[in-house]
Protein backbone atom coordinates (compact mmCIF):
# COMPACT_ATOMS: atom_id res chain seq x y z
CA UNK A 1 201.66 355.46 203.06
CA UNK A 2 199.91 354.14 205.68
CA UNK A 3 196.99 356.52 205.39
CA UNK A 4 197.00 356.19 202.05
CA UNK A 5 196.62 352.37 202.09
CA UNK A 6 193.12 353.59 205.20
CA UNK A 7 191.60 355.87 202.38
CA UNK A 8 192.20 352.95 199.72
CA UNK A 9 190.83 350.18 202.58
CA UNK A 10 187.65 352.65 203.11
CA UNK A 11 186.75 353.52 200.10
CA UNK A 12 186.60 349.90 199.30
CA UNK A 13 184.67 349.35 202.02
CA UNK A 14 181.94 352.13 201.06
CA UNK A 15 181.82 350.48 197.40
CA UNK A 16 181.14 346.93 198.78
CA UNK A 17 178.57 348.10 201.40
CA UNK A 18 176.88 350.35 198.72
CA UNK A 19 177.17 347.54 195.80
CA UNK A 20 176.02 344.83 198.58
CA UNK A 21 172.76 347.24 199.44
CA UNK A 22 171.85 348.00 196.34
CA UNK A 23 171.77 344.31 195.27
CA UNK A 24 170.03 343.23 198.77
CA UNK A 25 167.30 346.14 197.91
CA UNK A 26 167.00 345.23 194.35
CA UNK A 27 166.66 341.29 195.14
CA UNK A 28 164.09 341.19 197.89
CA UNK A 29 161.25 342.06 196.60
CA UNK A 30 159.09 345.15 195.74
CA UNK A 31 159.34 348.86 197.16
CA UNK A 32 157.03 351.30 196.09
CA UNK A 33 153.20 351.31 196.50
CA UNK A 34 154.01 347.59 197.65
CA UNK A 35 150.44 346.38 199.31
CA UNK A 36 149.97 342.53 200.66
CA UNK A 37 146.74 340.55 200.45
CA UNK A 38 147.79 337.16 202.21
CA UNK A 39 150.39 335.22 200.65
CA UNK A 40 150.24 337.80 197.35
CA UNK A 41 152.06 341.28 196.93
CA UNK A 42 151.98 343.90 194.39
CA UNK A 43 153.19 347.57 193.79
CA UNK A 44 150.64 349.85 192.29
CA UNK A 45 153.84 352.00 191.06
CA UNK A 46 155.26 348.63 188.95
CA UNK A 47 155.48 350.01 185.40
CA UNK A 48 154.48 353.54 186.09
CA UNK A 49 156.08 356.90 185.59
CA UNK A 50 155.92 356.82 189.65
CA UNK A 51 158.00 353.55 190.23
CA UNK A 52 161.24 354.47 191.56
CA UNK A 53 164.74 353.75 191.10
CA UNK A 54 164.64 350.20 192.96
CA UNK A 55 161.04 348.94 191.65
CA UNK A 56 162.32 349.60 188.25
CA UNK A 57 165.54 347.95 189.15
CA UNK A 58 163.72 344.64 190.37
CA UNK A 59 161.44 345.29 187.00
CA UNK A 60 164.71 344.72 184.86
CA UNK A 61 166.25 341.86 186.70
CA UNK A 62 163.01 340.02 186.85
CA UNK A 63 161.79 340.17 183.49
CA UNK A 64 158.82 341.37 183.97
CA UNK A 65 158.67 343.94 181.39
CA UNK A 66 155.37 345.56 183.19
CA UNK A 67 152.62 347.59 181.58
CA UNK A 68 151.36 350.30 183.40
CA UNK A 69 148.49 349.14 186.21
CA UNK A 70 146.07 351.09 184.45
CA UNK A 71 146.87 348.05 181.99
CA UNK A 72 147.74 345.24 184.25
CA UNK A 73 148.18 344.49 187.82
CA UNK A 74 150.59 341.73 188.77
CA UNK A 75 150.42 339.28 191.90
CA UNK A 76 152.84 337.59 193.11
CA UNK A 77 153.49 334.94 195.39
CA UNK A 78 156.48 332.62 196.43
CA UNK A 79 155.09 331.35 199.76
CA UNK A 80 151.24 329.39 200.61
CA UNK A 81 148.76 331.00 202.67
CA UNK A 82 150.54 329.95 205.90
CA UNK A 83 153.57 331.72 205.09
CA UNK A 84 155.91 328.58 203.61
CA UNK A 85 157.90 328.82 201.26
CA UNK A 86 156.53 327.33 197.27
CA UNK A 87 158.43 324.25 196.96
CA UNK A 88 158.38 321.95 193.96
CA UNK A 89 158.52 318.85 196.09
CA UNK A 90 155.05 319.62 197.42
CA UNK A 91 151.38 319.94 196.06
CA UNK A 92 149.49 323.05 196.57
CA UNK A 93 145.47 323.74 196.25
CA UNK A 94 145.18 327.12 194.61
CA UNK A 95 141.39 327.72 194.94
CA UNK A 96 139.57 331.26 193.84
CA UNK A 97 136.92 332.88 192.34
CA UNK A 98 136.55 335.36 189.16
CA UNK A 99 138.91 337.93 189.63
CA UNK A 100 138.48 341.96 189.11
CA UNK A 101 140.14 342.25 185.60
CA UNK A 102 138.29 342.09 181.97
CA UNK A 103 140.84 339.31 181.51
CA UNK A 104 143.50 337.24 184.02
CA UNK A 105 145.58 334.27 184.20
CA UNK A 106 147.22 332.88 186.94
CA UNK A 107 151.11 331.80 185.73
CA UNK A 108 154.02 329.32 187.54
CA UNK A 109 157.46 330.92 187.27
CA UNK A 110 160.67 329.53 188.65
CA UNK A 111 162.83 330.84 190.75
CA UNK A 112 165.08 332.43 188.13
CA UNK A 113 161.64 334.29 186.93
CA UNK A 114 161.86 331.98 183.82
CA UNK A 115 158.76 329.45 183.02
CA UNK A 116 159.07 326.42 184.49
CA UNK A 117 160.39 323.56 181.81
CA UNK A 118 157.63 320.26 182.14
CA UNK A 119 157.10 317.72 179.43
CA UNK A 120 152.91 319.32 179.26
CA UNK A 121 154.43 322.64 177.74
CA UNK A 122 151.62 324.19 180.24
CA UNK A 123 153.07 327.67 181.79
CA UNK A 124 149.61 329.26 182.71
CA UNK A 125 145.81 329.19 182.91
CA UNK A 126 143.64 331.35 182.37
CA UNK A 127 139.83 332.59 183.73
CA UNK A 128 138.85 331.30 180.06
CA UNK A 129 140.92 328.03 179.86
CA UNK A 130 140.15 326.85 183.51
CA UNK A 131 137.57 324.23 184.01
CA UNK A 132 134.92 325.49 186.33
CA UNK A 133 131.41 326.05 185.84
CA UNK A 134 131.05 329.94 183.85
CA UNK A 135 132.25 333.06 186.39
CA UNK A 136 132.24 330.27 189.13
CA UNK A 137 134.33 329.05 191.66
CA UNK A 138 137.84 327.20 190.75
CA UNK A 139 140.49 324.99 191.82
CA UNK A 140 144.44 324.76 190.42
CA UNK A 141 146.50 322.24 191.68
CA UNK A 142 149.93 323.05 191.48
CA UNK A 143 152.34 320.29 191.48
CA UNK A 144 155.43 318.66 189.80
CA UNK A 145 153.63 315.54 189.05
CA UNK A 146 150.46 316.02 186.54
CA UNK A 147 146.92 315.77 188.14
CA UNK A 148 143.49 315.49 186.48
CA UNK A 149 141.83 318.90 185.46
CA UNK A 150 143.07 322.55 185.98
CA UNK A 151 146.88 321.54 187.27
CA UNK A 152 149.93 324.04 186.80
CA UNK A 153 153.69 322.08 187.16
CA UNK A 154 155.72 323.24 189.58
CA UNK A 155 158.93 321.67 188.70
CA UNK A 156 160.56 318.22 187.84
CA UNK A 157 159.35 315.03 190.03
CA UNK A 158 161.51 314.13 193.13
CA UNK A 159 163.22 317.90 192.46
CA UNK A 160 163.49 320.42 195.54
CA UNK A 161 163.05 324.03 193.96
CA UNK A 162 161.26 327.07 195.37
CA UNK A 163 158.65 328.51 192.61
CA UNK A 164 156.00 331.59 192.34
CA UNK A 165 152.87 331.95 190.95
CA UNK A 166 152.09 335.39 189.12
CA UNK A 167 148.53 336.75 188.95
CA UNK A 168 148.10 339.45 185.69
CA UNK A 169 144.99 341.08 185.76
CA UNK A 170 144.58 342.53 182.51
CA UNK A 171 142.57 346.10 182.73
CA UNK A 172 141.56 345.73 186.35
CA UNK A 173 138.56 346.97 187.83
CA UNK A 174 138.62 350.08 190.18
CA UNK A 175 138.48 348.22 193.34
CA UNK A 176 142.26 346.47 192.57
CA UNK A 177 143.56 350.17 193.46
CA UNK A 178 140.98 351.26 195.84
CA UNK A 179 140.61 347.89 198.24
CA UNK A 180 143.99 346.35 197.08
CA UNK A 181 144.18 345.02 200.45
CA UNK A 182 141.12 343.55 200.37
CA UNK A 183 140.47 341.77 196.96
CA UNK A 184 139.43 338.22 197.44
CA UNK A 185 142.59 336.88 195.78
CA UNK A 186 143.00 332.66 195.57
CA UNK A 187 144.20 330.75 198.68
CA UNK A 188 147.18 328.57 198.29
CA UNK A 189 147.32 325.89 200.30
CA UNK A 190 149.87 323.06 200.72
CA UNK A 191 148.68 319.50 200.34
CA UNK A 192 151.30 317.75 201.48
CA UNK A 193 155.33 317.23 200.45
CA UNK A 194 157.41 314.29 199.11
C-alpha cells in the first residue's frame, strides 16, 4: 500500500511539474527564431511551417492568428527602451521612422492580448494615418489620458495595468530577415508616471 500510495504521489508530481512547464514555456514569451532589437522581439518562425510546438502554442493563447513572415512580421513590446515594464499609469514617447514593410501599423494591446477599451475607439495607427510630414519622421504618444496628434490609449485614467504595443509589418522588405537585429525600430520612452 504504501508504495502504491509513492507511485500515485510521483506520478502526480511528474504531471504537475510537466503541466506547470509547459504553461511557464507557453506564457513567457517567444521560442523559435526569437531575435531582439531593443525593447522589441519577434520570431521569424511565428506562423510558419517551421514554428514549433511552443511558438504555435503561445500563437493560440495569444490570439495572434499569424500569417506567415513572408506576409507579416510582428513586433512586440511590453517594456520601454530602458527595460520597464509598459504601464498604463505612465506616458510613453514612441518616436520612429518609415519602417521596412509595403504597409505597417503600430497597435496597443492589453495585457490579456485583447484591444484596449477607451472612449476614442482608437486601437492602432498606421504609416498612412499618422501625422508626420510624407515617409518622414514620427512621434506616438502613448497614454491613458488623450493628447493632441498621433496618441494611442494605454488604458483607463488613474488605472495601473501593464500593456504592449505590436508592430505588423505587412510584406516586409528583405532586410527584416537578413538584419533583424538591426532594423531601426521606434524608441519607447517613458515620460513620466502618475
Amino acid at each position: 500500500m504504501q508504495r502504491l500510495v509513492g507511485l500515485a504521489l510521483g506520478l502526480a508530481a511528474a504531471i504537475g511539474l510537466g503541466l506547470g512547464s509547459a504553461v511557464l514555456a507557453v506564457r513567457s514569451g517567444l521560442s523559435g527564431g526569437e531575435v531582439r532589437n531593443g525593447p522589441w522581439r519577434t520570431s521569424l518562425v511565428t506562423g510558419s511551417l517551421d514554428a514549433d510546438m511552443y511558438t504555435r502554442a503561445r500563437v493560440a493563447v495569444g490570439g495572434l492568428l499569424a500569417l506567415a513572415p513572408s506576409e507579416t512580421v510582428y513586433w512586440n513590446a511590453d517594456s520601454d527602451s530602458e527595460g520597464r515594464p509598459l504601464d498604463a499609469r505612465c506616458d510613453y514617447r514612441v518616436e520612429g521612422s518609415e519602417l521596412p514593410a509595403r504597409w505597417w501599423s503600430i497597435t496597443a494591446y492589453a495585457a490579456d492580448h485583447f484591444l484596449i477599451p477607451n472612449d476614442a475607439s482608437r486601437y492602432s495607427l498606421s504609416q498612412t494615418t499618422l501625422a508626420r510630414e510624407p515617409g518622414g519622421p514620427w512621434t506616438i504618444a502613448v497614454s491613458s489620458e488623450a493628447k493632441p496628434g498621433n496618441w494611442l490609449p494605454s488604458g483607463r485614467p488613474g488605472n495601473s495595468a501593464p500593456f504592449a504595443l505590436t508592430i505588423r509589418l505587412y510584406n516586409p522588405a528583405p532586410e527584416v530577415y537578413e538584419q533583424a537585429g538591426a532594423l531601426a525600430l521606434p524608441r519607447i520612452e517613458r515620460e513620466g508616471c502618475r
